[in-house]
C-alpha atoms as a PDB file:
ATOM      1  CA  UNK A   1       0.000   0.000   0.000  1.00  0.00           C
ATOM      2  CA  UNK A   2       1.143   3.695  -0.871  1.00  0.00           C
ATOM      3  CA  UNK A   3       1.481   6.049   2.027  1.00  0.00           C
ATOM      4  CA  UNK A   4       2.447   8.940  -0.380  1.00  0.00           C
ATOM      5  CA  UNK A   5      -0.590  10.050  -1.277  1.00  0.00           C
ATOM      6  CA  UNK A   6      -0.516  14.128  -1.254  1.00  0.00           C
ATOM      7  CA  UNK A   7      -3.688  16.178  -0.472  1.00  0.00           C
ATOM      8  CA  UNK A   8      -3.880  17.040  -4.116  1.00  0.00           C
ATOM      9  CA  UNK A   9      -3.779  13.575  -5.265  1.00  0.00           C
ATOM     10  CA  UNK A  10      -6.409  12.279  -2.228  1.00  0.00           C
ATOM     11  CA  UNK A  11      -8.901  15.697  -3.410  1.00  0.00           C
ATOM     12  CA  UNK A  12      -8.295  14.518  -7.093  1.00  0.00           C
ATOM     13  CA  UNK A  13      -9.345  10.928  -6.737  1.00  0.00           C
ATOM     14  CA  UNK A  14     -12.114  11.777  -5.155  1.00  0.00           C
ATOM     15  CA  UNK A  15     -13.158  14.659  -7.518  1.00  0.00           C
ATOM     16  CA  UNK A  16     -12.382  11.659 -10.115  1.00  0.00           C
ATOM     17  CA  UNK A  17     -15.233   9.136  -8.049  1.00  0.00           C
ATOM     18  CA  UNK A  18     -17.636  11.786  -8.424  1.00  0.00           C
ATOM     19  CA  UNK A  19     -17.113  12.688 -11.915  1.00  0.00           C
ATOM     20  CA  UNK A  20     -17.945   8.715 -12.554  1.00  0.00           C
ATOM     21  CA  UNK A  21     -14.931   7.216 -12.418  1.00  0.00           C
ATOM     22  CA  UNK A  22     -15.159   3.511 -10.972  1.00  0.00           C
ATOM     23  CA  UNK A  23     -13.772   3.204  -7.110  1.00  0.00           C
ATOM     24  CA  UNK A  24     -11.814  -0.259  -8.196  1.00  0.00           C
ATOM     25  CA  UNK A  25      -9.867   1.835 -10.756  1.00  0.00           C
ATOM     26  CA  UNK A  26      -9.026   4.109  -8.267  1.00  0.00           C
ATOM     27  CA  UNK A  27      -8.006   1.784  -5.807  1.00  0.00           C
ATOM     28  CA  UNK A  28      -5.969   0.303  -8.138  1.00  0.00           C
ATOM     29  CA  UNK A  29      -3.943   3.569  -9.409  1.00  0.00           C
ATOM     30  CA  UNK A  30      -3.509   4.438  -6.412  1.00  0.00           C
ATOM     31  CA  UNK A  31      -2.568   1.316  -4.623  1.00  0.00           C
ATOM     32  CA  UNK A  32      -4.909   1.287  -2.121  1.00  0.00           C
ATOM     33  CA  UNK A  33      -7.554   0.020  -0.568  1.00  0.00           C
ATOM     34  CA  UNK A  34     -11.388   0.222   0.122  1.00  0.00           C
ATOM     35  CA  UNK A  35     -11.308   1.240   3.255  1.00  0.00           C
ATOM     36  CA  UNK A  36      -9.111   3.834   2.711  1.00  0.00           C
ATOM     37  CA  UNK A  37     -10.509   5.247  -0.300  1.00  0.00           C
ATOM     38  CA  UNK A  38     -13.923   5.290   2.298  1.00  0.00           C
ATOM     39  CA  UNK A  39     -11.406   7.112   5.025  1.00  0.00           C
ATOM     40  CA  UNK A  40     -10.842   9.508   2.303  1.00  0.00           C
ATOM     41  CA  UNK A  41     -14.376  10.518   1.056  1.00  0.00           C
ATOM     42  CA  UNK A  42     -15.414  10.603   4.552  1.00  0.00           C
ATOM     43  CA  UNK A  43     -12.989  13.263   5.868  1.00  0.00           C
ATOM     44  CA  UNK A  44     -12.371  15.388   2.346  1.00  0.00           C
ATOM     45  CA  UNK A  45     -15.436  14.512   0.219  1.00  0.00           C
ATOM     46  CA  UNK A  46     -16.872  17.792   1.283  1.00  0.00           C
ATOM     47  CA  UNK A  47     -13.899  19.645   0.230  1.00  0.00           C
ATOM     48  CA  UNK A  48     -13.690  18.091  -3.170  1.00  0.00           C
ATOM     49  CA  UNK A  49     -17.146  18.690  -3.472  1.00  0.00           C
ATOM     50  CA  UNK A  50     -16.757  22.477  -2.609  1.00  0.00           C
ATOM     51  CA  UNK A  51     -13.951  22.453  -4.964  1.00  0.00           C
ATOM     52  CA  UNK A  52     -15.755  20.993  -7.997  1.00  0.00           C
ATOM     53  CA  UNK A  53     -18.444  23.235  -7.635  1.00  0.00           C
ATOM     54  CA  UNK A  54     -15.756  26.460  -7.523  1.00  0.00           C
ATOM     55  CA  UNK A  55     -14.407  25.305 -10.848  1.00  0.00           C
ATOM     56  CA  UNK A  56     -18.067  25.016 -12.519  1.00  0.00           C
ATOM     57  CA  UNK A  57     -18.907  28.583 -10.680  1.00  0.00           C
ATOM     58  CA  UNK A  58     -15.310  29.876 -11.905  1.00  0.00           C
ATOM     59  CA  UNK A  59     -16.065  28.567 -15.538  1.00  0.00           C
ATOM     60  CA  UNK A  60     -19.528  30.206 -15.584  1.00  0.00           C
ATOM     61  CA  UNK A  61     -17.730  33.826 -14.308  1.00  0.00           C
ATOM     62  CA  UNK A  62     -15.205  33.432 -16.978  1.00  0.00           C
ATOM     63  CA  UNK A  63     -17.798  32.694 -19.855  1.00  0.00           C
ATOM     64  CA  UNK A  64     -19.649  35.593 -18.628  1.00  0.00           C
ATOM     65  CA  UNK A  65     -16.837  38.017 -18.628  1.00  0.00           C
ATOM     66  CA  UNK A  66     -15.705  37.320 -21.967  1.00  0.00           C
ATOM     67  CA  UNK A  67     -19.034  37.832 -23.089  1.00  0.00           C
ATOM     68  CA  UNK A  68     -19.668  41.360 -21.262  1.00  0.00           C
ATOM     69  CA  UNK A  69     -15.644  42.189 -22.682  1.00  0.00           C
ATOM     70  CA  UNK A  70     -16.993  41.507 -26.058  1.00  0.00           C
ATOM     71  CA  UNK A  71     -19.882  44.010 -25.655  1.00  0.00           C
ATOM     72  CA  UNK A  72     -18.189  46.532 -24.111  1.00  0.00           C
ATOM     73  CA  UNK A  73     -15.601  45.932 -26.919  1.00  0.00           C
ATOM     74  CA  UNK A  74     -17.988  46.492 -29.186  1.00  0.00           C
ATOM     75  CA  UNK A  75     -19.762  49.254 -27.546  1.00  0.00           C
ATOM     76  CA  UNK A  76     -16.500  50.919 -27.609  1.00  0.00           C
ATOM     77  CA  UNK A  77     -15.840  50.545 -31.194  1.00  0.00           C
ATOM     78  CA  UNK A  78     -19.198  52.429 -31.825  1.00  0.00           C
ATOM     79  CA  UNK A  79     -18.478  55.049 -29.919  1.00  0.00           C
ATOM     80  CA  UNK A  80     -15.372  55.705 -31.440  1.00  0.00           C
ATOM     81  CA  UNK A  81     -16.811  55.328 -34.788  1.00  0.00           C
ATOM     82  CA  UNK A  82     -20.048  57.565 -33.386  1.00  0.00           C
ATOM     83  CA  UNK A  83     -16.952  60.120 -32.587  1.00  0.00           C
ATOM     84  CA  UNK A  84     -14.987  59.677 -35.909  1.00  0.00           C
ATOM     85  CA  UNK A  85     -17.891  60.374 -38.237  1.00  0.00           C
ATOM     86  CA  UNK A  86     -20.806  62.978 -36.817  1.00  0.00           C
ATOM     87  CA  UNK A  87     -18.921  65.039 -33.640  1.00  0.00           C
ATOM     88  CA  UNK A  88     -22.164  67.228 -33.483  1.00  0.00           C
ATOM     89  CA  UNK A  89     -24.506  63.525 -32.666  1.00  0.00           C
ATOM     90  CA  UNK A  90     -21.915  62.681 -29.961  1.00  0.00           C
ATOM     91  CA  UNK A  91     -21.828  66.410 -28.201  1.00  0.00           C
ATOM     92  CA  UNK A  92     -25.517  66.647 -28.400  1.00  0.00           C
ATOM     93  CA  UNK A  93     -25.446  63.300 -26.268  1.00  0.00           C
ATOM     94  CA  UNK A  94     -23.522  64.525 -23.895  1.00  0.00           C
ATOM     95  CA  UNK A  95     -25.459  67.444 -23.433  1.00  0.00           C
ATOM     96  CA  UNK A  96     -28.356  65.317 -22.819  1.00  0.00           C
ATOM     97  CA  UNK A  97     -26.988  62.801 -20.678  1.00  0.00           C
ATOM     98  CA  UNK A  98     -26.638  65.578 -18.149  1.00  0.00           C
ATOM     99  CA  UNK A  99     -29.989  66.274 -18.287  1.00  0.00           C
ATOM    100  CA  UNK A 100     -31.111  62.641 -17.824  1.00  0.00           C
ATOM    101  CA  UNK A 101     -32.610  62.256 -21.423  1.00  0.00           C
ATOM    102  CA  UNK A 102     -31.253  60.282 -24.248  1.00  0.00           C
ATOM    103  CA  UNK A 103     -33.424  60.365 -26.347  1.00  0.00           C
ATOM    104  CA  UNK A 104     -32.611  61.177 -29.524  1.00  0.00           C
ATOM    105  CA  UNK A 105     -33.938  64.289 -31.457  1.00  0.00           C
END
């Protein structure tokens, strides 16, 4: 039996059991057995499970920043090309913003 097992690797296989991965196949990578693969999910399953769902939550933040980046990427781009072609549009804007109407005229 291996007695080397880091916390990264214990938090790992576990992540691994509940991602679907059979607990034989573990046990055998690892060299270990039942009972200590039970020891394991017992005292960190709640941490790997904590982690798993901060790397779906992390995904989900990262999708939604690159989506809001591309927006204000391309909100940007109009503005500058708002700027670039019709100053007198983009002034009057301003003017209006400060009076808390956009509309335009």
């Amino acid at each position: 039996m291996k007695t080397n097992n880091t916390p990264a690797i214990i938090i790992g296989s576990i992540q691994e059991f509940y991602n679907g991965r059979e607990p034989e196949e573990i046990y055998t990578a690892l060299e270990i057995d039942k009972n200590c693969f039970d020891g394991w999910i017992r005292d960190f399953g709640d941490i790997a499970n904590e982690l798993l769902k901060l790397k779906d939550e992390n995904e989900t933040l990262r999708t939604m920043f690159t989506n809001l980046s591309l927006v204000n990427h391309s909100l940007r781009n109009s503005l500058d090309s708002l700027t670039r072609n019709d100053a007198n549009v983009f002034d009057l804007l301003l003017k209006k913003r400060g009076k808390g109407n956009l509309s335009y005229p």
